[in-house]
PDB file of N, CA and C in Angstrom:
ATOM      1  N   UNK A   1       0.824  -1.194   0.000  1.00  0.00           N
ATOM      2  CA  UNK A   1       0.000   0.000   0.000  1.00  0.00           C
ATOM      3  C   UNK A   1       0.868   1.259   0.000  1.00  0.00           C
ATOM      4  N   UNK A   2       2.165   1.059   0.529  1.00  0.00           N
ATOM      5  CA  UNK A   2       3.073   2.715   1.043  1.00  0.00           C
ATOM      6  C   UNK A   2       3.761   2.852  -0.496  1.00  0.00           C
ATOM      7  N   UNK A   3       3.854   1.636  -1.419  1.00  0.00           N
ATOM      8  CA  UNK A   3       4.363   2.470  -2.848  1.00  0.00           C
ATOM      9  C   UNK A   3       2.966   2.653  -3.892  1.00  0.00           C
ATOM     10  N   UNK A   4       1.976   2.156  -3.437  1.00  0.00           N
ATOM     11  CA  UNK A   4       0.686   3.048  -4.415  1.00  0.00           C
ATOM     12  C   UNK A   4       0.324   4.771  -3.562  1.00  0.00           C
ATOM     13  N   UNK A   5       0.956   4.845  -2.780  1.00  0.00           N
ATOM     14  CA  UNK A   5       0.173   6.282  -2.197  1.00  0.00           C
ATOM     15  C   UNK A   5       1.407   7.034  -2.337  1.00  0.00           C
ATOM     16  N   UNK A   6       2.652   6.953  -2.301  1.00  0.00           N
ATOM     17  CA  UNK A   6       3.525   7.127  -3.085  1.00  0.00           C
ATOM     18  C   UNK A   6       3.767   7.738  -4.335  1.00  0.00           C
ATOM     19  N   UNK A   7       3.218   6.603  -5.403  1.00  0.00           N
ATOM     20  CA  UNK A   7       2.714   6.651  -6.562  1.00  0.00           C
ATOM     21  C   UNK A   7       1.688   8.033  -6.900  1.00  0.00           C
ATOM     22  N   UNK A   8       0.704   7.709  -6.075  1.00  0.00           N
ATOM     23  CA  UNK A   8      -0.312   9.052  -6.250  1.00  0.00           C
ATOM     24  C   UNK A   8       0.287  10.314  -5.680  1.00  0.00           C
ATOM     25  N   UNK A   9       1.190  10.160  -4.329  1.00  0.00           N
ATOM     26  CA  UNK A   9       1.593  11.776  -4.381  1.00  0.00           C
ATOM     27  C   UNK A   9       2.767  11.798  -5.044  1.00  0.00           C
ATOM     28  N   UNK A  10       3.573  11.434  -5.961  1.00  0.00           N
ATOM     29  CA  UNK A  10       4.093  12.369  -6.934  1.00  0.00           C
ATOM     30  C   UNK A  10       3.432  12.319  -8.132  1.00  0.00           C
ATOM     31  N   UNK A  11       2.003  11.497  -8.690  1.00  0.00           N
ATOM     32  CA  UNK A  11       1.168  11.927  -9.316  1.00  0.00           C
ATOM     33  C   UNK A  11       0.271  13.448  -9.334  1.00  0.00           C
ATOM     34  N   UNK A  12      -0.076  13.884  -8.112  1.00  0.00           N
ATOM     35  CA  UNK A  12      -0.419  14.934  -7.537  1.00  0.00           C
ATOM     36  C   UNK A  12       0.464  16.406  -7.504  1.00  0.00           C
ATOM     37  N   UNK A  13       1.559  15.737  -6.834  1.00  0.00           N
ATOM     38  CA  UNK A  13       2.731  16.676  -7.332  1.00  0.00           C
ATOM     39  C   UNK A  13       2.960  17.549  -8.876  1.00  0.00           C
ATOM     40  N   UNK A  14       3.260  16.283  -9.691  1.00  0.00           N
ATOM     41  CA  UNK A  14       3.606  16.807 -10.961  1.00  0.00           C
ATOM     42  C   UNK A  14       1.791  17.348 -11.169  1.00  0.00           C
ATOM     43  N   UNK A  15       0.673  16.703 -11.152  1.00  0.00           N
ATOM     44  CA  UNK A  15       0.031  17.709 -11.735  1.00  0.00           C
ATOM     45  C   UNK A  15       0.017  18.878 -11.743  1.00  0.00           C
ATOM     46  N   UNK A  16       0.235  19.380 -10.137  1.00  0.00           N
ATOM     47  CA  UNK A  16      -0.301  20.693  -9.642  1.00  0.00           C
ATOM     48  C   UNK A  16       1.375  21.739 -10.128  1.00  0.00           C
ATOM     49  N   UNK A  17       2.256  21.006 -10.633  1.00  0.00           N
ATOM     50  CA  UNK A  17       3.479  21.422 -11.086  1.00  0.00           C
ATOM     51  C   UNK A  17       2.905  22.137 -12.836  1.00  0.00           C
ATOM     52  N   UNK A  18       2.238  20.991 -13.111  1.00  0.00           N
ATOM     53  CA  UNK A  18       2.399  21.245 -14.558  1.00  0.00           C
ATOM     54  C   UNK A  18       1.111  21.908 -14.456  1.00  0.00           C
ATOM     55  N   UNK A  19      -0.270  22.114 -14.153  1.00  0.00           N
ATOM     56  CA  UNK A  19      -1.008  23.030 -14.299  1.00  0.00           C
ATOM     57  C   UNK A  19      -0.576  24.390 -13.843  1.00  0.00           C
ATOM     58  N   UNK A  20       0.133  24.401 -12.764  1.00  0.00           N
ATOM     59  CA  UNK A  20       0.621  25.793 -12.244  1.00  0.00           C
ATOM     60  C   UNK A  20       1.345  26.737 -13.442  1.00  0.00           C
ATOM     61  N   UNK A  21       2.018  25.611 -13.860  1.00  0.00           N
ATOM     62  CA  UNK A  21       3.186  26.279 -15.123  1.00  0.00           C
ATOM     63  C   UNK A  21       2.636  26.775 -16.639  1.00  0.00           C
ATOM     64  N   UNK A  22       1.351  25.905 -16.949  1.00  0.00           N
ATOM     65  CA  UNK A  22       0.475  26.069 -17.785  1.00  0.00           C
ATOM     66  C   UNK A  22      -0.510  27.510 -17.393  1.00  0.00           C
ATOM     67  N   UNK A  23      -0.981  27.662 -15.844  1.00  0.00           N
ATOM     68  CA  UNK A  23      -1.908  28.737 -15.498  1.00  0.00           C
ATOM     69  C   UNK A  23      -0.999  30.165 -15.873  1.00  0.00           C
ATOM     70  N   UNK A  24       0.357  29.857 -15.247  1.00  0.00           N
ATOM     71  CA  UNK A  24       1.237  31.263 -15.268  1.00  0.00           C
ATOM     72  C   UNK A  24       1.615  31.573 -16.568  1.00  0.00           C
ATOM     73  N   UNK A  25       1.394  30.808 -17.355  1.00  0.00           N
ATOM     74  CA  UNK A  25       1.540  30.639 -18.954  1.00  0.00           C
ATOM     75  C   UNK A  25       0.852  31.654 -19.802  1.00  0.00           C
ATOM     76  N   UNK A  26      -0.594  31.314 -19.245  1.00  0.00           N
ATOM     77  CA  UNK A  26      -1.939  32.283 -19.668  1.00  0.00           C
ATOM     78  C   UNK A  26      -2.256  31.246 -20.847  1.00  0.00           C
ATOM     79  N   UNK A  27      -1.425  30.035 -20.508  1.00  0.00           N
ATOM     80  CA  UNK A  27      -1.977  28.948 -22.028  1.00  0.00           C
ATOM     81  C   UNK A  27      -3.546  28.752 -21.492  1.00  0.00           C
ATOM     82  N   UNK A  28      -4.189  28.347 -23.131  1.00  0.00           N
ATOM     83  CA  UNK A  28      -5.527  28.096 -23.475  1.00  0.00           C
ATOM     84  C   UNK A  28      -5.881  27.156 -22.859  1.00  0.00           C
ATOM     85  N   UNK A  29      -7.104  26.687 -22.627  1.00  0.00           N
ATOM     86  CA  UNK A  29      -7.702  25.590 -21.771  1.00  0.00           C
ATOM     87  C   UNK A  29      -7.344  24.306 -22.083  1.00  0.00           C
ATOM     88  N   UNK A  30      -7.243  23.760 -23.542  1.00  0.00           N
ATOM     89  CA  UNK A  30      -6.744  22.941 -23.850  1.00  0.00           C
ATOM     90  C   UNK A  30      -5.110  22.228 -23.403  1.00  0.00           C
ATOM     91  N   UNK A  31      -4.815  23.140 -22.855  1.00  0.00           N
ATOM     92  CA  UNK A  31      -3.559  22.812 -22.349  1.00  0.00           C
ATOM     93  C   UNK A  31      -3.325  22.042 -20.806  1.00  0.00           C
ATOM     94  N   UNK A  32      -4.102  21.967 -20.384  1.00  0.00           N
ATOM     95  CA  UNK A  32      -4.372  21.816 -19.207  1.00  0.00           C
ATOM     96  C   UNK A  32      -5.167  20.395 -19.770  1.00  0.00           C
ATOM     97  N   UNK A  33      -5.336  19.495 -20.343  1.00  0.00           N
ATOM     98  CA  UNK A  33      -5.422  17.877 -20.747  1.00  0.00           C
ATOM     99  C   UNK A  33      -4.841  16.557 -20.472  1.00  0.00           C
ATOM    100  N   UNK A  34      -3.220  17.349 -20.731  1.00  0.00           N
ATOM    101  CA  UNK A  34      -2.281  16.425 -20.624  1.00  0.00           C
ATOM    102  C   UNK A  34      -2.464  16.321 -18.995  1.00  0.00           C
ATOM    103  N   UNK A  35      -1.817  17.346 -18.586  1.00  0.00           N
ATOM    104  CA  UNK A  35      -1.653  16.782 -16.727  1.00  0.00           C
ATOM    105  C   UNK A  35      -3.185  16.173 -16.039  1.00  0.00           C
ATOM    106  N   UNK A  36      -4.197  16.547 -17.030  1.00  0.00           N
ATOM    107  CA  UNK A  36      -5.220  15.798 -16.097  1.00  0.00           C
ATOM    108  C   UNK A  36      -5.223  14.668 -16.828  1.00  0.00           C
ATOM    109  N   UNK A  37      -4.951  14.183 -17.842  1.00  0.00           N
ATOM    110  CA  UNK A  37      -5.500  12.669 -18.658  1.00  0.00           C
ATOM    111  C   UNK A  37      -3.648  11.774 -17.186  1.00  0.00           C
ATOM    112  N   UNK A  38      -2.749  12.729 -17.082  1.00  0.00           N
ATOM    113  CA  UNK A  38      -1.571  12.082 -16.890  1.00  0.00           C
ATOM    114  C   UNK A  38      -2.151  11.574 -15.332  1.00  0.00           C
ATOM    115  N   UNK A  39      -3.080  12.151 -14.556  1.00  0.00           N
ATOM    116  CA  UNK A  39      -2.989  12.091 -13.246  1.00  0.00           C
ATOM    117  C   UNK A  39      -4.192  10.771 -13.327  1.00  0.00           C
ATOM    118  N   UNK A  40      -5.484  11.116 -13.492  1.00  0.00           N
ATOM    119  CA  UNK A  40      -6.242   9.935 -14.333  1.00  0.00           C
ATOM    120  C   UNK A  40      -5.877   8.985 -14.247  1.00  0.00           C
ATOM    121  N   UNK A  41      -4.621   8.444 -15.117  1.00  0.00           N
ATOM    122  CA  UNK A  41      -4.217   7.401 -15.363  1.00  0.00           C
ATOM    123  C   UNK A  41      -3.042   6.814 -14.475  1.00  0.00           C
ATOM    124  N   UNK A  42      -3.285   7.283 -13.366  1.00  0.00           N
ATOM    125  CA  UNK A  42      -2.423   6.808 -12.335  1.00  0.00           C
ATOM    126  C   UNK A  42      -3.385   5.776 -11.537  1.00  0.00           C
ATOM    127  N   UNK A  43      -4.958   6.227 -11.539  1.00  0.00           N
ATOM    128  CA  UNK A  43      -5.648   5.511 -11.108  1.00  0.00           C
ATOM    129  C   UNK A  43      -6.358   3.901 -11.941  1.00  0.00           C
ATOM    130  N   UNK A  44      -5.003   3.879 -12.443  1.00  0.00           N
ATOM    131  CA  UNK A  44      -5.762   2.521 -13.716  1.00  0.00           C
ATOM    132  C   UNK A  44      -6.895   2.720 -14.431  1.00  0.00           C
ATOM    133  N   UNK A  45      -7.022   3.995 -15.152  1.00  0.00           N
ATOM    134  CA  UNK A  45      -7.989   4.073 -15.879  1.00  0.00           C
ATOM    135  C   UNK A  45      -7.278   4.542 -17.635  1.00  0.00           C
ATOM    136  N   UNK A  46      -8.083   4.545 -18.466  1.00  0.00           N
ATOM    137  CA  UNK A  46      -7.542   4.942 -19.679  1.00  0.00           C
ATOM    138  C   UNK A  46      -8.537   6.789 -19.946  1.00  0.00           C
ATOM    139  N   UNK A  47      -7.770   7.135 -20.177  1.00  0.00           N
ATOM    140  CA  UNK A  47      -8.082   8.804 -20.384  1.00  0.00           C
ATOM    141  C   UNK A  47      -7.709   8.952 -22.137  1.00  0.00           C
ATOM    142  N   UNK A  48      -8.570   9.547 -22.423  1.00  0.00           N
ATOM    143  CA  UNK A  48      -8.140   9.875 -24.064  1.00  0.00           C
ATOM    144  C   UNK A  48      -8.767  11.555 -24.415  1.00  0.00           C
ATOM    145  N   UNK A  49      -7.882  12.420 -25.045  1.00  0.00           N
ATOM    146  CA  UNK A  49      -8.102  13.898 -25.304  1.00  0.00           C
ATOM    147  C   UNK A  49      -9.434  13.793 -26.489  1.00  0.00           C
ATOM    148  N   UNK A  50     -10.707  14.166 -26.107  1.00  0.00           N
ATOM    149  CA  UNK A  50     -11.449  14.240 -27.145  1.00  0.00           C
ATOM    150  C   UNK A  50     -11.848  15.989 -27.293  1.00  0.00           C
ATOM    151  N   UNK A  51     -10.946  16.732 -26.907  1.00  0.00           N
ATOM    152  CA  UNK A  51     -11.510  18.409 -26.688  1.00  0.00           C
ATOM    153  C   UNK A  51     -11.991  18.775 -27.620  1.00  0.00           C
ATOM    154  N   UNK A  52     -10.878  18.125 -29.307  1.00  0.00           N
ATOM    155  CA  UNK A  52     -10.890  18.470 -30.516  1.00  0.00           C
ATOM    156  C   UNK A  52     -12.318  18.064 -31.690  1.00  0.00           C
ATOM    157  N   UNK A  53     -12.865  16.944 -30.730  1.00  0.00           N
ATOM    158  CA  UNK A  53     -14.520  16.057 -31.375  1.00  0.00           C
ATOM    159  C   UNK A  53     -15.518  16.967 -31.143  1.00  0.00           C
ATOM    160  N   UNK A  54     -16.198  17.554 -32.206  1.00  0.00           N
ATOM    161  CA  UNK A  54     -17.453  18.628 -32.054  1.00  0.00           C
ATOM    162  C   UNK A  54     -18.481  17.673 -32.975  1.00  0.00           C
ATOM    163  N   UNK A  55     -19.538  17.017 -32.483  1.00  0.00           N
ATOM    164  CA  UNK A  55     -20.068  16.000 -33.217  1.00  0.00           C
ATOM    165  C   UNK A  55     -21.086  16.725 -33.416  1.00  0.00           C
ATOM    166  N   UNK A  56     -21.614  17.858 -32.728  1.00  0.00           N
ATOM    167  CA  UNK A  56     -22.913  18.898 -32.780  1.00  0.00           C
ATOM    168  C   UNK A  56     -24.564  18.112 -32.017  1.00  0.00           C
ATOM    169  N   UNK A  57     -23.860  17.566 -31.378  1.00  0.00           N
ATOM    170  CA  UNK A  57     -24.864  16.326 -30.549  1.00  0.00           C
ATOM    171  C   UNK A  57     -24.657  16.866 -29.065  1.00  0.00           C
ATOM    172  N   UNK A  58     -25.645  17.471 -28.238  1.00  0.00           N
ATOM    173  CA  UNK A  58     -25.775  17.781 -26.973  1.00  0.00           C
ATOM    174  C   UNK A  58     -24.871  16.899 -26.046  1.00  0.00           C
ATOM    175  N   UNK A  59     -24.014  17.264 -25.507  1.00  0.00           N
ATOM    176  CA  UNK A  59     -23.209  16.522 -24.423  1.00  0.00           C
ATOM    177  C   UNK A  59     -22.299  15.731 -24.986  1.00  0.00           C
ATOM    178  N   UNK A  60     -22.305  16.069 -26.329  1.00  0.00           N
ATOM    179  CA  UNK A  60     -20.957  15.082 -26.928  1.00  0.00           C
ATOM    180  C   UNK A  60     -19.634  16.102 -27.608  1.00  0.00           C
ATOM    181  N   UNK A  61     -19.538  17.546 -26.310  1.00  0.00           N
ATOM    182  CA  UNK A  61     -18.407  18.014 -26.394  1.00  0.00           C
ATOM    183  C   UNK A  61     -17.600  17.777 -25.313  1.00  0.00           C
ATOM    184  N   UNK A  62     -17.329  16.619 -24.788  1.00  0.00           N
ATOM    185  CA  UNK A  62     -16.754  16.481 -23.811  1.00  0.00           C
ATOM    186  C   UNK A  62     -15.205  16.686 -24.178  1.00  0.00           C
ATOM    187  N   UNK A  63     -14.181  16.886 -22.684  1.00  0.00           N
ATOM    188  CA  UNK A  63     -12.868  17.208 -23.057  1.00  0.00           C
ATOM    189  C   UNK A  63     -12.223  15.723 -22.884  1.00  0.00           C
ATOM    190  N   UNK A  64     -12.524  14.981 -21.736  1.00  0.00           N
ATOM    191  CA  UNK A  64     -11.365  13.280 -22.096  1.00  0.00           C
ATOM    192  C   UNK A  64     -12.716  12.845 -21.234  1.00  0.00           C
ATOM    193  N   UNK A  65     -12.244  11.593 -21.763  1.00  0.00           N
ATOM    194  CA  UNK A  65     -13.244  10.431 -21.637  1.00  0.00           C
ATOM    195  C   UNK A  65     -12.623   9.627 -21.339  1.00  0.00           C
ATOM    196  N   UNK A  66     -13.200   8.590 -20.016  1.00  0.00           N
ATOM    197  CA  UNK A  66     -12.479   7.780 -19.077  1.00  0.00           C
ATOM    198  C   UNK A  66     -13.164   6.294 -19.415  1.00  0.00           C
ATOM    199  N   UNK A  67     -12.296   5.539 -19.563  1.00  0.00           N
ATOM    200  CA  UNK A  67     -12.480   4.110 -19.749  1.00  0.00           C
ATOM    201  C   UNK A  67     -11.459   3.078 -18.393  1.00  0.00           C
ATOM    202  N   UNK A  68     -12.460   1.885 -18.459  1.00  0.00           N
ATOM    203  CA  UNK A  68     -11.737   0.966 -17.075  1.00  0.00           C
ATOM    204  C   UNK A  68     -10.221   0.673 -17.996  1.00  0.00           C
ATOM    205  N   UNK A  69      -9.438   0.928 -17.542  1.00  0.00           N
ATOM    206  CA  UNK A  69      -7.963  -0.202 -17.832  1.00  0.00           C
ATOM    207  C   UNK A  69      -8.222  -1.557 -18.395  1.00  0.00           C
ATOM    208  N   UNK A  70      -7.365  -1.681 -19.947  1.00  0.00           N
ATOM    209  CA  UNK A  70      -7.520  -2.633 -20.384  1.00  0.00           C
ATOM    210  C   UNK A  70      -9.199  -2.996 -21.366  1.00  0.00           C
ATOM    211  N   UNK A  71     -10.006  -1.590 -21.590  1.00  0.00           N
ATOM    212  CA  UNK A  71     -11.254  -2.010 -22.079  1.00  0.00           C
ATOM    213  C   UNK A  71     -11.459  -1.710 -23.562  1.00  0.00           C
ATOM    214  N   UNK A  72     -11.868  -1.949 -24.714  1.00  0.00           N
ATOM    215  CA  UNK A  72     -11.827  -1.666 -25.647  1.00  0.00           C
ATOM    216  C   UNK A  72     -12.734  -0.287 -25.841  1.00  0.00           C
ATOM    217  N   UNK A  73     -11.538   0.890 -26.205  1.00  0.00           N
ATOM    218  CA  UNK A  73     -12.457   1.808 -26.262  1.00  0.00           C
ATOM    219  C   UNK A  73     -13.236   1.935 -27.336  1.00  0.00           C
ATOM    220  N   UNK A  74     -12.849   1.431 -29.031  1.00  0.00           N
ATOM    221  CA  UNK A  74     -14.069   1.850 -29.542  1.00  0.00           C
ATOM    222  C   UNK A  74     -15.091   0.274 -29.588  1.00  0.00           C
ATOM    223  N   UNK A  75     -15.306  -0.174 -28.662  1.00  0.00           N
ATOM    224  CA  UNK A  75     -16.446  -0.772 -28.788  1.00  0.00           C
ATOM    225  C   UNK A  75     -17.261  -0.459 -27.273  1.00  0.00           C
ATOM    226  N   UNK A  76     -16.872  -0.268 -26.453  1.00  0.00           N
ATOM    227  CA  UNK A  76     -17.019  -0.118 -24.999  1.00  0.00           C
ATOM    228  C   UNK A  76     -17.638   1.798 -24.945  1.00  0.00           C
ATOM    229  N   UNK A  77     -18.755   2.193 -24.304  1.00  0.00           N
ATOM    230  CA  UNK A  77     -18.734   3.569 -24.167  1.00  0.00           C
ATOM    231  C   UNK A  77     -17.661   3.829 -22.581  1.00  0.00           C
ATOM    232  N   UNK A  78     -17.281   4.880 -22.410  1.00  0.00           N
ATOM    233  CA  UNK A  78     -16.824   5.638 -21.580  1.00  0.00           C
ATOM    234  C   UNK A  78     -17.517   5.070 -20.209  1.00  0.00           C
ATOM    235  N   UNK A  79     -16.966   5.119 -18.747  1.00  0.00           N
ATOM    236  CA  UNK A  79     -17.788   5.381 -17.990  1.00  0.00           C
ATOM    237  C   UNK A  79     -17.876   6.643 -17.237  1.00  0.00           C
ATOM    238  N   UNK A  80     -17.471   7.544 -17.911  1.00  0.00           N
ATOM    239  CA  UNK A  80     -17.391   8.751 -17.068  1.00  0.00           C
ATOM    240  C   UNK A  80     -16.219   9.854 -18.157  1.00  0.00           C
ATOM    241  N   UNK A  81     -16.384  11.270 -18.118  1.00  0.00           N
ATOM    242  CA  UNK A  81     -15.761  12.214 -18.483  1.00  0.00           C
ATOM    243  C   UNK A  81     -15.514  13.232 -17.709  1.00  0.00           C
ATOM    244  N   UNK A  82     -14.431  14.095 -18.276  1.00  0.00           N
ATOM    245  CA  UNK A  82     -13.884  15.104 -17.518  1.00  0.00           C
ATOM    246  C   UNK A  82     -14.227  16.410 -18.949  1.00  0.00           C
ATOM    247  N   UNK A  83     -14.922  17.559 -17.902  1.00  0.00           N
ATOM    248  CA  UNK A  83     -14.517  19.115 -18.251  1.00  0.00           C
ATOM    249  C   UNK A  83     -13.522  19.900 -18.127  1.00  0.00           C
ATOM    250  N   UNK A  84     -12.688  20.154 -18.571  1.00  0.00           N
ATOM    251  CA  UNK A  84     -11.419  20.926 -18.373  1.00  0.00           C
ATOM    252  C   UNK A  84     -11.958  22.477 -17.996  1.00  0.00           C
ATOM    253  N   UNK A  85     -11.678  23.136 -17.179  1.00  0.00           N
ATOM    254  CA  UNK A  85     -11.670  24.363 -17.194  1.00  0.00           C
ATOM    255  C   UNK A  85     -10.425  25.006 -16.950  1.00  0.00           C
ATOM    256  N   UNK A  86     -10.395  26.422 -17.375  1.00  0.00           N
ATOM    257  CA  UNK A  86      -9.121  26.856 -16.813  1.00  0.00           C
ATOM    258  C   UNK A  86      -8.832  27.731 -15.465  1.00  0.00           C
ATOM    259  N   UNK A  87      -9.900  28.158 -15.459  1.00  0.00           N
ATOM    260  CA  UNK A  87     -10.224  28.617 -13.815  1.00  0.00           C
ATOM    261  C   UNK A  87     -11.509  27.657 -13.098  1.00  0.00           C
TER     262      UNK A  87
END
């Protein structure tokens, strides 16, 4: 258990490293993906950037979309997504 919590705080770490560096940046929202799909996937899940998919279908502008570890994403839907904001 003391090297998975480990694991998550320098997962935690580098996020709040790399969003900080991205906020002081004044970079666009999109930028702020990577460190959350990176932190995500510390928890055995699969994260994939869909910011760029505008399908024009209510609720299908999501920013990453979370799948269990190991699941086929295009046959499998998502069980859950993330909104990126920048504030």
């Amino acid at each position: 258990m003391a090297q998975f919590e480990q694991t998550i705080r320098n997962a935690l770490k580098k996020y709040c490293e790399e969003v900080n560096k991205y906020y002081k940046a004044g970079n666009i929202e999109s930028s702020f993906n990577k460190p959350v799909i990176d932190l995500i996937q510390t928890f055995v899940c699969t994260a994939h950037d869909f910011s760029g998919e505008r399908s024009g279908t209510t609720g299908e502008n999501i920013d990453i979309k979370l799948w269990h570890e190991n699941e086929d994403i295009n046959t499998i839907p998502p069980f859950g997504a993330i909104e990126v904001k920048k504030s």
